[in-house]
Protein backbone atom coordinates (compact mmCIF):
# COMPACT_ATOMS: atom_id res chain seq x y z
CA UNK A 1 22.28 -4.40 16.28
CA UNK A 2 24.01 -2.62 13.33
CA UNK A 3 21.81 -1.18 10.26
CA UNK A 4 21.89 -1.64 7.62
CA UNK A 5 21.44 -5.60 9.06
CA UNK A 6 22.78 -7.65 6.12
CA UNK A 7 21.87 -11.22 5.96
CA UNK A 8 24.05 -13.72 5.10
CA UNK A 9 23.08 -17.04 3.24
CA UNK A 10 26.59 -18.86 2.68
CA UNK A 11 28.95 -16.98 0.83
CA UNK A 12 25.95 -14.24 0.34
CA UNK A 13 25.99 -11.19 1.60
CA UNK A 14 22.19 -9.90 1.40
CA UNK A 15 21.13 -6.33 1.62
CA UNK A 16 17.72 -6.09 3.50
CA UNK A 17 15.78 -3.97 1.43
CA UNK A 18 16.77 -5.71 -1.29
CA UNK A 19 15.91 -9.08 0.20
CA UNK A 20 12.58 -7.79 1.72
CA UNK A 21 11.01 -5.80 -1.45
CA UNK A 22 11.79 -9.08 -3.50
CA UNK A 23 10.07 -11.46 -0.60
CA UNK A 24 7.13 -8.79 -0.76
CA UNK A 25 6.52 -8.92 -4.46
CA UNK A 26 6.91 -12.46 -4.68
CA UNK A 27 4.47 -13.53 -1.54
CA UNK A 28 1.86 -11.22 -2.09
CA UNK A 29 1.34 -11.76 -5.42
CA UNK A 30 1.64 -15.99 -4.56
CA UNK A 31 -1.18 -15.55 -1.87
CA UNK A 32 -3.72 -13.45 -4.15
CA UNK A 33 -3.31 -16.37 -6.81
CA UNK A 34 -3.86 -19.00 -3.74
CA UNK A 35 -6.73 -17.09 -2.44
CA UNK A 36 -8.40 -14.84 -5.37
CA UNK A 37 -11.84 -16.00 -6.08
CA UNK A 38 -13.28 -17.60 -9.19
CA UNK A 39 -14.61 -15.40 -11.68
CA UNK A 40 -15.29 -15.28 -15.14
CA UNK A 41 -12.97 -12.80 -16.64
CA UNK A 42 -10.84 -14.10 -19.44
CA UNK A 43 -6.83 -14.27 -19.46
CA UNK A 44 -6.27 -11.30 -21.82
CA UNK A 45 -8.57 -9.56 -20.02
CA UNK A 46 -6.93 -10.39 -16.62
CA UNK A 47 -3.68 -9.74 -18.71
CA UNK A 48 -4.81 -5.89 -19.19
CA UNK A 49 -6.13 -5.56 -15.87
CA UNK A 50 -2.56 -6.38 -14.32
CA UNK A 51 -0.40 -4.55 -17.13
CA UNK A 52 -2.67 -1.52 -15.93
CA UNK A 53 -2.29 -1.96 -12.25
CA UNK A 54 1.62 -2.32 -12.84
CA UNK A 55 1.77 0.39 -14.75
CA UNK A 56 -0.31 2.75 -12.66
CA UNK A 57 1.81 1.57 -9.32
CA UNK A 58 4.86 2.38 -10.93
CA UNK A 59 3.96 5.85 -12.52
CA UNK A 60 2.28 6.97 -9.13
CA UNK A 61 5.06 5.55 -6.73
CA UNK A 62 7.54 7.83 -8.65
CA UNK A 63 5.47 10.75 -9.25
CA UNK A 64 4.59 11.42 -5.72
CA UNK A 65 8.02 11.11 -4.60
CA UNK A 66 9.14 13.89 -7.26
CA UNK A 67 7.17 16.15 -5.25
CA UNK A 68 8.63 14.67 -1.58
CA UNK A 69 10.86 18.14 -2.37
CA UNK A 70 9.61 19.94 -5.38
CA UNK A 71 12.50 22.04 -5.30
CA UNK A 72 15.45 19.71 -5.25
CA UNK A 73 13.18 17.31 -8.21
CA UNK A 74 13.31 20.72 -10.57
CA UNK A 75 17.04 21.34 -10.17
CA UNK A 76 17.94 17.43 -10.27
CA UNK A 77 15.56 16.89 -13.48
CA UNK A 78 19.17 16.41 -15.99
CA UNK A 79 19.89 13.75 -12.76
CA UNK A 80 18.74 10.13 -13.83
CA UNK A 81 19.90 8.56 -10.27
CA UNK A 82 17.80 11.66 -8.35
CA UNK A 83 14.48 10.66 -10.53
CA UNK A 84 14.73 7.29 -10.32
CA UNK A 85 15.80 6.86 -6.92
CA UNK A 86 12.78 6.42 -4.35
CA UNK A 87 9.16 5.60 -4.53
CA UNK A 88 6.23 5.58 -2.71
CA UNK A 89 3.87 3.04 -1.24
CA UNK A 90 1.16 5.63 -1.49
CA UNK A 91 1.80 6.83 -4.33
CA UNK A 92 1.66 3.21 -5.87
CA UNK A 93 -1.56 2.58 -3.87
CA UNK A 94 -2.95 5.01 -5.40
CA UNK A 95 -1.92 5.07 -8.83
CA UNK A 96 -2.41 1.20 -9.10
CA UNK A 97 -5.74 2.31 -8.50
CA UNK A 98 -6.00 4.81 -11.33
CA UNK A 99 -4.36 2.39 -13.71
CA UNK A 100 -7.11 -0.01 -12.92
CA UNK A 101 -10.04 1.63 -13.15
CA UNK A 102 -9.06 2.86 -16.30
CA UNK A 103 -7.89 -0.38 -18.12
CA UNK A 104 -11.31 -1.51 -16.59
CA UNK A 105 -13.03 1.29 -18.26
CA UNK A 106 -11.50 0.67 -21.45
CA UNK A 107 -11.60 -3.17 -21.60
CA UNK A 108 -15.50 -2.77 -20.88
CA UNK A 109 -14.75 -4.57 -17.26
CA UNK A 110 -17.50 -3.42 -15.04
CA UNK A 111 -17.69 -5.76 -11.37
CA UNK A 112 -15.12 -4.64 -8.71
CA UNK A 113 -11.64 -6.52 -8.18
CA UNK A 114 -9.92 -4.97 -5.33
CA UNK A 115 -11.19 -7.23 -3.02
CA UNK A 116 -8.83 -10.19 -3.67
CA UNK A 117 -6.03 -7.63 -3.44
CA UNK A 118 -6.31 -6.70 0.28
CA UNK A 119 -4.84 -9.71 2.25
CA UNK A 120 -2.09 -9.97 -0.52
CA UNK A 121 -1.42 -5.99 -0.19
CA UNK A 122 -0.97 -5.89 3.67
CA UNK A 123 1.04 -8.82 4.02
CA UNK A 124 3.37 -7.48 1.25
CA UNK A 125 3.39 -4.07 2.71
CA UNK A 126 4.59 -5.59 5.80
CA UNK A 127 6.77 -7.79 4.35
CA UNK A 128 8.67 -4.94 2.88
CA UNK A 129 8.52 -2.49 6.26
CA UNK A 130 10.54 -5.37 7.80
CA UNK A 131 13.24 -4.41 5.19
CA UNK A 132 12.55 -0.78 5.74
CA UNK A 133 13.33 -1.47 9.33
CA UNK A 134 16.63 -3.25 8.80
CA UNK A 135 18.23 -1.11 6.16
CA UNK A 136 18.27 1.83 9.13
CA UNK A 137 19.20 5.41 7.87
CA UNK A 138 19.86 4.55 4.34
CA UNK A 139 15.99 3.98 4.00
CA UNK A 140 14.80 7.29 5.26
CA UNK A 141 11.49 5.65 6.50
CA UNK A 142 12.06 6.07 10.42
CA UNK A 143 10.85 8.71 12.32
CA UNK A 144 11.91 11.88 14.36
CA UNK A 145 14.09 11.53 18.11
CA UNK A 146 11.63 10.15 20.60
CA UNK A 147 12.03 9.55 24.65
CA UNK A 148 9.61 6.59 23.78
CA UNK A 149 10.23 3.03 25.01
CA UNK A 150 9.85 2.21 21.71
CA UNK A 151 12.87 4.15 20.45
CA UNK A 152 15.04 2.89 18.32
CA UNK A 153 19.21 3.51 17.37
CA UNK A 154 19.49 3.33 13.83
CA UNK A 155 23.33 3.70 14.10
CA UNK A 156 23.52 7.84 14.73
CA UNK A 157 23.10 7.50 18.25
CA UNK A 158 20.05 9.09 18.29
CA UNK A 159 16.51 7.41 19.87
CA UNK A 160 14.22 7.62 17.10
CA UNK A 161 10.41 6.45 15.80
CA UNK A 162 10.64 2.99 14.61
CA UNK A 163 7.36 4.02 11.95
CA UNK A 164 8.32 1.06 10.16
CA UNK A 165 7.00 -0.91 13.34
CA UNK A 166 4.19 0.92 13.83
CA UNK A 167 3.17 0.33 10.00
CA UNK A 168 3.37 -3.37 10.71
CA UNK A 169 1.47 -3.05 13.91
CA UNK A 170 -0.98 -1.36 12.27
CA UNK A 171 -1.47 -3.28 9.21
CA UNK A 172 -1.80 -6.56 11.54
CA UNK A 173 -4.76 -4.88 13.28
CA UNK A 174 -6.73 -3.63 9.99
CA UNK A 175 -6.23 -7.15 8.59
CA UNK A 176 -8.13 -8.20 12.25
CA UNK A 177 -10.64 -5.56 11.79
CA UNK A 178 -11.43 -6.44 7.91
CA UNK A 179 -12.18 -10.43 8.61
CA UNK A 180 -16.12 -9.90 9.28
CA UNK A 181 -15.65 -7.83 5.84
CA UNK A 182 -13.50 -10.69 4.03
CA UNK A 183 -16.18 -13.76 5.49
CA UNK A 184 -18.67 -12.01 3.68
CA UNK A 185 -17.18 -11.05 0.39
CA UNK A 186 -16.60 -15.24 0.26
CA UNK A 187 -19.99 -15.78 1.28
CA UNK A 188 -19.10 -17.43 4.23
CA UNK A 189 -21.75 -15.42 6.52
CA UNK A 190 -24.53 -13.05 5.50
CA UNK A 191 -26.06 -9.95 7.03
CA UNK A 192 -29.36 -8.94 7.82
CA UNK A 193 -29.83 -8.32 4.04
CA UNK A 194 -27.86 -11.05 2.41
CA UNK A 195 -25.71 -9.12 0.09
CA UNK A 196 -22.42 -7.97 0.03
CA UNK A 197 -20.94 -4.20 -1.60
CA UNK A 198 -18.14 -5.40 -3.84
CA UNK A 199 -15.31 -3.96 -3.37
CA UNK A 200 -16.42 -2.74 0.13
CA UNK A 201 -13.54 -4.74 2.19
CA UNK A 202 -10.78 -2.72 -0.30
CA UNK A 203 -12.28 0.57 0.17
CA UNK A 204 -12.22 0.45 3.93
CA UNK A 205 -8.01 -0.81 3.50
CA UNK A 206 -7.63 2.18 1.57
CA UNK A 207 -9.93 4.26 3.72
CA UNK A 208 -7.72 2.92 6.78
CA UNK A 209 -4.27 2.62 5.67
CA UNK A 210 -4.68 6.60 3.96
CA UNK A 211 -5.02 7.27 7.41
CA UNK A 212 -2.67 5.98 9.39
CA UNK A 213 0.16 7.42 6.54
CA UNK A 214 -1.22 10.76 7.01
CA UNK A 215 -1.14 10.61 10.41
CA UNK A 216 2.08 8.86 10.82
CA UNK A 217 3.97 10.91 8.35
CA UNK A 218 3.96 13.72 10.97
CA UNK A 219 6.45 12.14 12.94
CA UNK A 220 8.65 11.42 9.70
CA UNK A 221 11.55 14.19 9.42
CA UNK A 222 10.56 15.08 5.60
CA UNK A 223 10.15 18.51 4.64
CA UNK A 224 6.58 19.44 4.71
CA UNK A 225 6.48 22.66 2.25
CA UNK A 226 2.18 22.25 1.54
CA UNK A 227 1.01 24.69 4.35
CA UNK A 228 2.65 22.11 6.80
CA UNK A 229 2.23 19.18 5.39
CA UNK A 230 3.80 16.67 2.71
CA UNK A 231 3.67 15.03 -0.48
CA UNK A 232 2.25 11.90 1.43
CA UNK A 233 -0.17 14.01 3.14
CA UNK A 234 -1.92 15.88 0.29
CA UNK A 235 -2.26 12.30 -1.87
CA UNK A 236 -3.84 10.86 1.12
CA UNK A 237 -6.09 13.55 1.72
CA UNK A 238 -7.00 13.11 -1.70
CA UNK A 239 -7.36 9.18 -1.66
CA UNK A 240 -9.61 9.53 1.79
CA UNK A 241 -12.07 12.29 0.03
CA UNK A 242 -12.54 9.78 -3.19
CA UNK A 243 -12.77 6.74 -0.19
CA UNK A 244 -14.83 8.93 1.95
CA UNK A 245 -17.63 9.19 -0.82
CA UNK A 246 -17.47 6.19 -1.93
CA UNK A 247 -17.99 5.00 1.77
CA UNK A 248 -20.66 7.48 2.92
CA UNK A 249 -21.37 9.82 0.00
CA UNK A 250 -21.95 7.69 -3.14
CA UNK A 251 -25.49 6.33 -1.94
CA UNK A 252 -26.32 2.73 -3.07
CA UNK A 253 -23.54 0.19 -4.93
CA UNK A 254 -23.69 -2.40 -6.64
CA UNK A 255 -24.70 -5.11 -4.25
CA UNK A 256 -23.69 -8.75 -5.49
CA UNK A 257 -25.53 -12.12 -3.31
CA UNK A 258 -23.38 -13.26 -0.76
CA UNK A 259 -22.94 -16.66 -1.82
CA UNK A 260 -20.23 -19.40 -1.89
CA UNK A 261 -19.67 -19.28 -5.71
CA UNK A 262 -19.42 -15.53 -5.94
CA UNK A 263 -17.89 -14.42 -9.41
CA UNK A 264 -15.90 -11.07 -9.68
């Protein structure tokens, strides 16, 4: 198998990544519309809410990857191609976040809405990996020489880390894990107490995908100038501190009925 693995449609020639990130975009956002939940916020408001989200991903995806090597970022700043040339998945994770909370804040939105993102999120995170996977080197997503089974050639003759399968791996097993949580944000079972945290089933995604990136990052072959770690690292220490409280530190939530025609 040679990387990067083009596809061809016809006369088309089709760069994976390319292919992959579209595919991602367009599915996940087509299965949150199929399987969001009713609720009672308005269009514009819904409008704001998603121009804030967008606009958060994008901002965070490219400011954490400015700091991926502080160094070369400060002496490339003149460099439009440099700055504009990666991005992060945490760093969109995370800043989608931001963006939303504050558009909430400001458009006097109060109940949670991550929920409906989380199925959408992991199957478009995977989506894209697959492209991640196929593009090879040119990515710089895989991980450092292993004698693993799992190994993989990406075309410099060197066994490496396929990460990008282990992401997918992993994000098929946290959607597994977060079905009990899903049933009951739809109301479909109820606990002993018969209500649901909203926006509990997100903040264990977050909690659980932060983790797995920090752990995984350590067998990426980035520089890691932060006391031994990277620019991945730190925001996801960051993300599971916030996640962490919210979990186990912020005391009682908002609890909303578990019931078949939940709104929010």
């Amino acid at each position: 198998m040679e990387f990067p693995f083009y596809l061809h449609i016809g006369s088309w020639r089709i760069h994976p990544h390319v292919l992959f990130e579209t595919l991602s975009y367009f599915i996940g956002f087509r299965v949150y519309l199929w399987t969001r939940r009713p609720s009672q916020m308005s269009k514009l408001v819904s409008l704001q809410i998603l121009a804030g989200t967008i606009l958060g991903a994008a901002l965070g995806a490219k400011l954490l990857f400015w700091f991926e090597n502080p160094v070369a970022t400060w002496e490339q700043l003149s460099q439009g191609h440099f700055l504009w040339g990666g991005k992060t998945i945490v760093g969109g994770l995370l800043g989608g976040l931001i963006g939303v909370e504050l558009t909430k804040r400001m458009v006097g939105w109060k109940s949670s809405t991550g929920d409906d993102f989380v199925y959408p999120l992991i199957l478009g995170i995977a989506i894209g990996r697959i492209g991640c996977f196929l593009t090879g080197l040119d990515d710089h997503t895989y991980g450092i020489a292993t004698t693993w089974i799992t190994g993989v050639n990406f075309g410099d003759g060197i066994m490496r880390h396929p990460t990008q399968l282990y992401e997918i791996a992993f994000l098929i097993l946290l959607a597994v894990l977060l079905i009990p949580l899903y049933r009951q944000s739809r109301g479909q079972i109820a606990g002993a107490s018969g209500t649901y945290i909203s926006g509990r089933m997100f903040q264990w995604f977050m909690a659980g995908y932060l983790l797995f990136r920090f752990g995984i990052e350590f067998i990426k072959p980035t520089l890691h100038p932060y006391l031994g770690l990277n620019n991945i690292q730190l925001a996801c220490l960051a993300g599971l501190l916030y996640y962490g409280w919210l979990l186990f530190g912020k005391g009682p939530q908002q609890r909303t009925a578990v019931t078949a025609d939940y709104q929010g």
